[in-house]
Protein backbone atom coordinates (compact mmCIF):
# COMPACT_ATOMS: atom_id res chain seq x y z
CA UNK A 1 0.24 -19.02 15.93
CA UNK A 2 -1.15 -22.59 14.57
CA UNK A 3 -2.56 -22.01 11.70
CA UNK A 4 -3.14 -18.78 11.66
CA UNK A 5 -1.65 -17.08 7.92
CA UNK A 6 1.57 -15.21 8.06
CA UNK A 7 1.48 -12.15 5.62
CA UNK A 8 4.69 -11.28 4.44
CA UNK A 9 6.20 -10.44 1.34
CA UNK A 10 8.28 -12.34 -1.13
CA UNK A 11 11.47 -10.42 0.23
CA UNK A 12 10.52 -11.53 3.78
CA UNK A 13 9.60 -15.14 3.25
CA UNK A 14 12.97 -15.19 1.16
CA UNK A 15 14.88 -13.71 4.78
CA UNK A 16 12.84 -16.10 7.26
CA UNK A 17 13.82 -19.02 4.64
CA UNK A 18 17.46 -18.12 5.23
CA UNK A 19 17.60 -17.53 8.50
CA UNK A 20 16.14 -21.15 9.29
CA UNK A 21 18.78 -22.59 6.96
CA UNK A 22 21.76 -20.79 8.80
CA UNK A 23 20.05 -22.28 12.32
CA UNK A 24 19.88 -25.45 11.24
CA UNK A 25 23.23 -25.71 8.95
CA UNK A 26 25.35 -23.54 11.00
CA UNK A 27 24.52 -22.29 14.62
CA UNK A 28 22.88 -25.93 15.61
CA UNK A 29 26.97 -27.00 14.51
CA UNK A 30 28.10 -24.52 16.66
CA UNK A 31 26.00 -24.99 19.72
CA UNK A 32 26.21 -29.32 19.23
CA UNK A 33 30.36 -28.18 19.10
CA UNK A 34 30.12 -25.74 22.49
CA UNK A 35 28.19 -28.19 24.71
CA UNK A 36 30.70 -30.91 23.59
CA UNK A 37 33.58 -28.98 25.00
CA UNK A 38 31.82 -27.89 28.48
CA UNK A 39 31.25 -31.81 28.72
CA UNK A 40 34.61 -32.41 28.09
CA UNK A 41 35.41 -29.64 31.42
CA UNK A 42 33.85 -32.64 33.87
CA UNK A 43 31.44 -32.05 36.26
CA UNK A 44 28.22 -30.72 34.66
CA UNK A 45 25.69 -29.76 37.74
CA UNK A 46 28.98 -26.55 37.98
CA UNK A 47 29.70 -26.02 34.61
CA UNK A 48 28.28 -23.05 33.74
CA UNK A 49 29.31 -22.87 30.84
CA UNK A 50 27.46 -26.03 29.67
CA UNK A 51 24.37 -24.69 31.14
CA UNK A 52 24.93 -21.73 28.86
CA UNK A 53 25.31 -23.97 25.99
CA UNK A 54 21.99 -25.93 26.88
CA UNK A 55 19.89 -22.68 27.46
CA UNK A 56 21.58 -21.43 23.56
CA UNK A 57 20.74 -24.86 22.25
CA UNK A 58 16.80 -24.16 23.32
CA UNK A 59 16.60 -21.23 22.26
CA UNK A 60 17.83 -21.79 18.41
CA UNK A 61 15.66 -25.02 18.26
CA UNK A 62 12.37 -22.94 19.79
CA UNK A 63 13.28 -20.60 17.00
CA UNK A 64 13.39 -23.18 14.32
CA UNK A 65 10.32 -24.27 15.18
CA UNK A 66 8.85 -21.03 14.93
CA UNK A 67 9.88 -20.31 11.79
CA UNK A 68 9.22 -23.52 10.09
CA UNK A 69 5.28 -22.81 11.59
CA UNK A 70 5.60 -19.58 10.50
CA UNK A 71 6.85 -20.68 7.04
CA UNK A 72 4.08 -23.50 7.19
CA UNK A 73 0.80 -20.94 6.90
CA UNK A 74 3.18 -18.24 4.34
CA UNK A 75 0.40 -15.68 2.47
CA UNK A 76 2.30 -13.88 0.15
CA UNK A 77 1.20 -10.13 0.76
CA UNK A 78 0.27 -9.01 -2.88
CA UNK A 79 -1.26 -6.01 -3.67
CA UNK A 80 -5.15 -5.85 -5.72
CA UNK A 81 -4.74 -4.02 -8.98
CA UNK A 82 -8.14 -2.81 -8.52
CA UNK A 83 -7.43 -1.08 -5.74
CA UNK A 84 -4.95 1.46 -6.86
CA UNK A 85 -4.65 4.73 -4.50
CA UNK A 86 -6.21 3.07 -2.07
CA UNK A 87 -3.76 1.63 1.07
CA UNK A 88 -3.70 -1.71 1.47
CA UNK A 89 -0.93 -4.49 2.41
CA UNK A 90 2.37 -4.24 0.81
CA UNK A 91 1.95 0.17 -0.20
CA UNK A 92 4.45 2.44 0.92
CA UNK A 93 2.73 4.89 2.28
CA UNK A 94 4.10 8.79 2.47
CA UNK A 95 2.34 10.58 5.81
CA UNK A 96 2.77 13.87 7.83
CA UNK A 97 2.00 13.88 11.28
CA UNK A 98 0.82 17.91 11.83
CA UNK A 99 3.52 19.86 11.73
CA UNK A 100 6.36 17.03 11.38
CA UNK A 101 8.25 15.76 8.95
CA UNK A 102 7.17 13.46 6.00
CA UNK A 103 7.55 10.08 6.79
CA UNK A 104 7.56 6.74 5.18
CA UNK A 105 6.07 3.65 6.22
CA UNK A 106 5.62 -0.21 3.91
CA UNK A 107 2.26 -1.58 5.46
CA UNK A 108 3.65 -5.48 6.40
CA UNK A 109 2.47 -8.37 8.10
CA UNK A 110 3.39 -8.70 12.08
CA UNK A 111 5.94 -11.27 11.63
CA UNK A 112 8.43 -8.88 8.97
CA UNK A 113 7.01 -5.58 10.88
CA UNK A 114 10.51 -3.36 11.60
CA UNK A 115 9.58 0.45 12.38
CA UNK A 116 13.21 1.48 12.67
CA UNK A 117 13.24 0.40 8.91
CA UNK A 118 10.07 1.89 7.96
CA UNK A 119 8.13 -1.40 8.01
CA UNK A 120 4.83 -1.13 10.13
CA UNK A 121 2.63 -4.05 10.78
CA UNK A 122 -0.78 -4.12 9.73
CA UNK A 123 -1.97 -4.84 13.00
CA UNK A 124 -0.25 -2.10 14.70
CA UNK A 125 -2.59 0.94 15.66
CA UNK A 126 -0.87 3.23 12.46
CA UNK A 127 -0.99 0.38 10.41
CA UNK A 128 -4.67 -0.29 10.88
CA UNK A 129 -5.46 3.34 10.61
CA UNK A 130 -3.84 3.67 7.12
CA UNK A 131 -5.47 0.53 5.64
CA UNK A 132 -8.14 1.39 3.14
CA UNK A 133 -7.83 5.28 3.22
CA UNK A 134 -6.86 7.63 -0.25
CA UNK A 135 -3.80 9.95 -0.35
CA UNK A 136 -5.54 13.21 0.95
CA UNK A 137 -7.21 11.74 3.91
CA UNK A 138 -6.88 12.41 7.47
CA UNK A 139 -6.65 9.59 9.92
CA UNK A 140 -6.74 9.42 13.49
CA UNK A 141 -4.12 6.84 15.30
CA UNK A 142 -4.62 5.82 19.25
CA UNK A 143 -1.29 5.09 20.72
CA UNK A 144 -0.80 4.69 24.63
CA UNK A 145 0.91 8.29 24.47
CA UNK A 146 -2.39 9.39 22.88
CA UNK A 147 -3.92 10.57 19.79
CA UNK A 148 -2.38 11.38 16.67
CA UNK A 149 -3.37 12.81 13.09
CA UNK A 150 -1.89 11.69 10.49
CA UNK A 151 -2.06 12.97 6.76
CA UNK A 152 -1.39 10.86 3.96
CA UNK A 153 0.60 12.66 1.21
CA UNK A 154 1.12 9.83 -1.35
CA UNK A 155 0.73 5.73 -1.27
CA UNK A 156 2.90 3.56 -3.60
């Protein structure tokens, strides 16, 4: 991930800027505070609870790290006047697999990507697919459960 831009919008850079403040304000507290007590329980080499504590302290530091990279190379995902009706990072884009339902999907960068929420990456096979095309237009996505058509009924 060195250098390489993250794409994400101003709501996402705002979400990645709090979570690394609550790792390094609060859980890094917490975590400093639980392997304090398991040292406290005596031997270490069968305290498994200090173990615990280490493995939780690695993880939240490997996280901060990757967010203040991540943070580092921020592109702000904004969208070209010029190319209105046309889909492109940052549109909300209305589509209708044939014969399903309408669905809705914001066109983000990888790192704020959540399909449950609607939020498909760019780099994803839909996501690629979608960019560039009109409301009207028919496109074709390759998934590993096959091929899929996809109309697009309206891009915001």
């Amino acid at each position: 991930m060195h250098g390489k831009p993250t794409l994400l919008t101003p709501e996402g850079k705002k979400k990645l800027e709090e979570e690394l403040e609550y790792l390094r304000t609060v859980r890094r507290a917490q975590v400093a505070e639980r392997i304090r007590r398991a040292r406290e329980e005596g031997d270490l080499r069968e305290n498994a609870e200090y173990e615990e504590a280490k493995r939780e302290q690695a993880f939240v530091e490997g996280r901060i790290q990757e967010l203040e990279e991540m943070l580092k190379h921020v592109q702000i995902i904004a969208k070209d006047k010029r190319l209105k009706g046309v889909v492109q990072l940052g549109s909300t884009v209305r589509v209708q697999e044939e014969g399903g339902p309408v669905e809705t999907f914001t066109i983000v960068g990888s790192a704020e990507s959540d399909p449950a929420k609607g939020r498909i990456s760019n780099e994803s096979p839909l996501g690629q697919a979608l960019l560039g095309r009109r409301v009207g237009e028919r496109v074709r996505v390759h998934t590993p459960g096959g091929e899929t058509i996809f109309t697009i009924l309206g891009i915001d």
